[in-house]
Protein backbone atom coordinates (compact mmCIF):
# COMPACT_ATOMS: atom_id res chain seq x y z
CA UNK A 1 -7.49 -27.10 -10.47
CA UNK A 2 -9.24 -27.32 -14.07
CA UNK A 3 -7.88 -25.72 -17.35
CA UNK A 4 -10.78 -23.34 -17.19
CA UNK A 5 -9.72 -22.02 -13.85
CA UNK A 6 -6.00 -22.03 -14.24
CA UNK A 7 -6.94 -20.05 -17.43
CA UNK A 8 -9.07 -17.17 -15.52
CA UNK A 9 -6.27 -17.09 -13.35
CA UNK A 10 -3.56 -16.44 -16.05
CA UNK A 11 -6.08 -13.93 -17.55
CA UNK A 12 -5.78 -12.20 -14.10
CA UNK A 13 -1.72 -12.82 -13.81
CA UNK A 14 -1.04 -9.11 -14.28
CA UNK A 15 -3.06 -8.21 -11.37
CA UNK A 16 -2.48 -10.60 -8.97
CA UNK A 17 1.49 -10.85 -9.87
CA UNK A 18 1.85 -6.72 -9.48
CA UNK A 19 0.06 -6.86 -5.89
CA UNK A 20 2.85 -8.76 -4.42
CA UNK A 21 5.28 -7.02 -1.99
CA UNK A 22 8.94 -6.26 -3.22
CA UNK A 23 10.94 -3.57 -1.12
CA UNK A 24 12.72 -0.36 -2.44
CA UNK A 25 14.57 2.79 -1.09
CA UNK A 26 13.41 6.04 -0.69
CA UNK A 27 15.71 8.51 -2.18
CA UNK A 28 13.82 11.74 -1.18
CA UNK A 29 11.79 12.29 2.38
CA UNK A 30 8.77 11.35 1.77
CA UNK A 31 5.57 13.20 3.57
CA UNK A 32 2.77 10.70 2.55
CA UNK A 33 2.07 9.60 -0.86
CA UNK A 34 -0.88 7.53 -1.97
CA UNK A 35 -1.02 5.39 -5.66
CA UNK A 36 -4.14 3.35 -6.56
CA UNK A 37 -4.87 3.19 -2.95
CA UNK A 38 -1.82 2.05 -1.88
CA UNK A 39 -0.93 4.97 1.22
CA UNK A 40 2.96 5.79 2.20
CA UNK A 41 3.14 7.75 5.45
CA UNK A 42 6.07 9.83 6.05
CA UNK A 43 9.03 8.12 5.41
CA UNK A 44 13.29 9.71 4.92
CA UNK A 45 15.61 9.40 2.81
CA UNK A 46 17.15 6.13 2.38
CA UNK A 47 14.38 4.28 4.08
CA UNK A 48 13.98 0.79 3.41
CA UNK A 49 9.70 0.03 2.21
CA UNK A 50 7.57 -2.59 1.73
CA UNK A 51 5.34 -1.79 -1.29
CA UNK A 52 3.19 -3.98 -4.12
CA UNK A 53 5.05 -3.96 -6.99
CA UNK A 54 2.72 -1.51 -8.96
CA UNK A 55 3.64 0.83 -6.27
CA UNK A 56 7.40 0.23 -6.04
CA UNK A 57 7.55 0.92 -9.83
CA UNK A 58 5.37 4.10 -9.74
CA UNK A 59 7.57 5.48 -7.01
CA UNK A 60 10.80 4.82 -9.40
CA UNK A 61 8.92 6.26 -12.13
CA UNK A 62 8.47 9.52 -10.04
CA UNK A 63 11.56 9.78 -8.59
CA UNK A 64 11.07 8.81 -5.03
CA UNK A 65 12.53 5.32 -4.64
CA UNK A 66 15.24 2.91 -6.51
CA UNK A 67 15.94 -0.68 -6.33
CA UNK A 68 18.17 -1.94 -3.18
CA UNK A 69 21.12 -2.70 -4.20
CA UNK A 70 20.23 -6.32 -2.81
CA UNK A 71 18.62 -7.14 -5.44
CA UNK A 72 21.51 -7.23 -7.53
CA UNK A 73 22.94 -9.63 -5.61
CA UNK A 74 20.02 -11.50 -5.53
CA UNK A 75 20.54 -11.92 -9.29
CA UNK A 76 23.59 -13.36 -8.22
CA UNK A 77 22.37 -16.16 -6.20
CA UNK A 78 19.70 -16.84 -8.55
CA UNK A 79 22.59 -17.25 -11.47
CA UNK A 80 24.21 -19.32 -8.83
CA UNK A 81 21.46 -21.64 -7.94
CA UNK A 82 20.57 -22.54 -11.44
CA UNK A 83 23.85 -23.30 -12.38
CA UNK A 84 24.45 -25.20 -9.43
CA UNK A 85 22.55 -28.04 -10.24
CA UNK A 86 24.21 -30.89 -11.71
CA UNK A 87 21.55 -31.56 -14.10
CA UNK A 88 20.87 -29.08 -16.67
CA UNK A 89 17.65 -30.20 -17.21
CA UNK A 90 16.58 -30.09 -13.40
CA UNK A 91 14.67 -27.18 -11.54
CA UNK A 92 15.89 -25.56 -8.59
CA UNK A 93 13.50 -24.13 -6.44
CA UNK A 94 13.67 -20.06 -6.94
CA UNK A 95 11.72 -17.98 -4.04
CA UNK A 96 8.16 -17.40 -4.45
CA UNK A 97 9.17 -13.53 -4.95
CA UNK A 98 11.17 -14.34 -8.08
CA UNK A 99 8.87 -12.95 -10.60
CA UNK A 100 8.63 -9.47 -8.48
CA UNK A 101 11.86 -8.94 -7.93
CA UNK A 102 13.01 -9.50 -11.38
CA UNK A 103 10.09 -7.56 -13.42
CA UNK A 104 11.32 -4.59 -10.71
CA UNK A 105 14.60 -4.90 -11.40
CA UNK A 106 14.07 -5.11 -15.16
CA UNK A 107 11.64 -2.01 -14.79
CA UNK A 108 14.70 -0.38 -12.38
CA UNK A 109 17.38 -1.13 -14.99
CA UNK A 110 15.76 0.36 -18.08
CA UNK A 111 13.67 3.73 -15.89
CA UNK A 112 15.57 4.41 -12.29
CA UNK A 113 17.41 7.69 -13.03
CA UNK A 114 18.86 6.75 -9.28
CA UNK A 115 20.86 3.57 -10.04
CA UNK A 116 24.08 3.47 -10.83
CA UNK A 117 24.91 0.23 -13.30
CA UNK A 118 26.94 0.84 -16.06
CA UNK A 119 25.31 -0.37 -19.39
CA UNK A 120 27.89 -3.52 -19.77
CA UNK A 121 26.62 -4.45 -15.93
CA UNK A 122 23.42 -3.87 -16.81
CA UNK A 123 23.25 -6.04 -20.28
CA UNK A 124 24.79 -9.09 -18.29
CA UNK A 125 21.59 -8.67 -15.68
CA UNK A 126 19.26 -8.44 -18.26
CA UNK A 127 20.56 -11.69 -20.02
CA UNK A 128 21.29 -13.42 -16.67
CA UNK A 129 17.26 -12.83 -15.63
CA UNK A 130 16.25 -13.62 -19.60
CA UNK A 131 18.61 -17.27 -19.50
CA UNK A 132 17.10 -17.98 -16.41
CA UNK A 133 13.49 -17.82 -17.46
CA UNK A 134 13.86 -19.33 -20.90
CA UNK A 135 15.86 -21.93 -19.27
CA UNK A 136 13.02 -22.58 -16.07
CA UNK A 137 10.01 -22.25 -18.97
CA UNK A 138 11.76 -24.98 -21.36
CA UNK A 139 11.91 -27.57 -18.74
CA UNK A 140 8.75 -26.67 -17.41
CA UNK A 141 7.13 -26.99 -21.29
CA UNK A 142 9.04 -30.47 -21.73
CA UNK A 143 8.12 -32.14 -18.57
CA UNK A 144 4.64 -30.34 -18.98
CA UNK A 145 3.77 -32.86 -22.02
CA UNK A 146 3.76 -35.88 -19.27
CA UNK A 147 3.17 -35.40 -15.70
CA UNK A 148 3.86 -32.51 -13.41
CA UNK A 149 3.64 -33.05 -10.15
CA UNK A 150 7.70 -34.29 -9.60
CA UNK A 151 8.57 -30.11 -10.65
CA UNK A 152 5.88 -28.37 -8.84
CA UNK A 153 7.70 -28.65 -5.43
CA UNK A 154 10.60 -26.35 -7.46
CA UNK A 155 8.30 -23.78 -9.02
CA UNK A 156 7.37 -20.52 -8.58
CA UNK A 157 3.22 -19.81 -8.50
CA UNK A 158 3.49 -18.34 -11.45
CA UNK A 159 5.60 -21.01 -13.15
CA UNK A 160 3.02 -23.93 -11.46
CA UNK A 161 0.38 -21.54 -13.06
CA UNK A 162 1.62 -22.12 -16.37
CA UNK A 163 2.91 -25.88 -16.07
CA UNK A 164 -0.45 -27.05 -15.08
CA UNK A 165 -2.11 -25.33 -17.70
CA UNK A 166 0.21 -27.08 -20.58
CA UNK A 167 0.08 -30.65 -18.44
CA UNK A 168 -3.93 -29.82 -18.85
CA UNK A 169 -4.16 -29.17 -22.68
CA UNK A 170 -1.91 -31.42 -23.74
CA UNK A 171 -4.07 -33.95 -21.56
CA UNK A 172 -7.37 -33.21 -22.93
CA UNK A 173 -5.71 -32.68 -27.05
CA UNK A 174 -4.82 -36.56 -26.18
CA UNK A 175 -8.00 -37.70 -24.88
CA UNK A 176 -9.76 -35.63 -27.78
CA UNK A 177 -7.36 -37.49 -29.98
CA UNK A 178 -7.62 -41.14 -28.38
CA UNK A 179 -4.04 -41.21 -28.12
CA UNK A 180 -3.31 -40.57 -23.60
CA UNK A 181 -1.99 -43.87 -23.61
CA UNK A 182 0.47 -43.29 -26.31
């Protein structure tokens, strides 16, 4: 793909990232609800759904769903994982529903009146999710400057999204600048 696409996609990122399917728990019986098109039949308490993400975080929001508890120990793989590899400069390959899980369970951590984290559990999360990311963009900017294609098999779509589109300006500032061989 070209910059110009890659960059229409980014500019859609939002969209297409809060579409994707995450899972919560009903904490109320639920009849049938219906946000931005997105219909729930009847569902009870404690029920385990499928949703897009927009939907999982508008049924926190109103009080009818929280975050599995799975997903906190998800976290804890994901922790696990990165740190797992000898090289601290190496990707590992995260699940193509990393990005969805963790903007839910950000969302669930600061908003879902239903979870039960202390603050001090919730604080190592939080920085746990932000060292990962800063850690998985920095190699993906530093590799981005010369070739890509040895980290895409250990990205995310999102992540991919983003290396290709540095690997692609950096590419064309160096042909603008007669200096690709340099």
């Amino acid at each position: 793909m070209g910059l110009k696409e890659d960059l229409e996609i980014l500019d859609n990122l939002d969209r297409l990232i809060y579409d994707k399917t995450v899972q919560v728990i009903t904490v109320k019986e639920i009849n049938e609800l219906s946000f931005e098109g997105e219909v729930i039949k009847s569902k009870a308490r404690g029920s385990r759904i499928n949703v897009t993400l927009k939907t999982a975080i508008e049924l926190i929001k109103n009080g009818y769903a929280t975050l599995p508890d799975d997903y906190i120990t998800w976290i804890r793989k994901a922790v696990w994982k990165e740190n797992s590899v000898g090289n601290k400069n190496t990707l590992v390959r995260q699940g193509d529903d990393f990005y969805p899980k963790a903007i839910l369970t950000i969302y669930a951590l600061k908003n879902d009146r239903h979870l039960k984290i202390d603050d001090k559990t919730e604080e190592a999360i939080l920085n746990h999710l932000r060292n990962i990311i800063s850690k998985r963009l920095q190699i993906i900017m530093n590799e981005a400057y010369e070739r890509i294609d040895h980290i895409l098999p250990y990205t995310t779509p999102e992540e991919s999204l983003i290396a290709r589109i540095i690997y692609n300006s950096v590419t064309m500032w160096k042909d603008k600048m007669g200096i690709r061989d340099v």
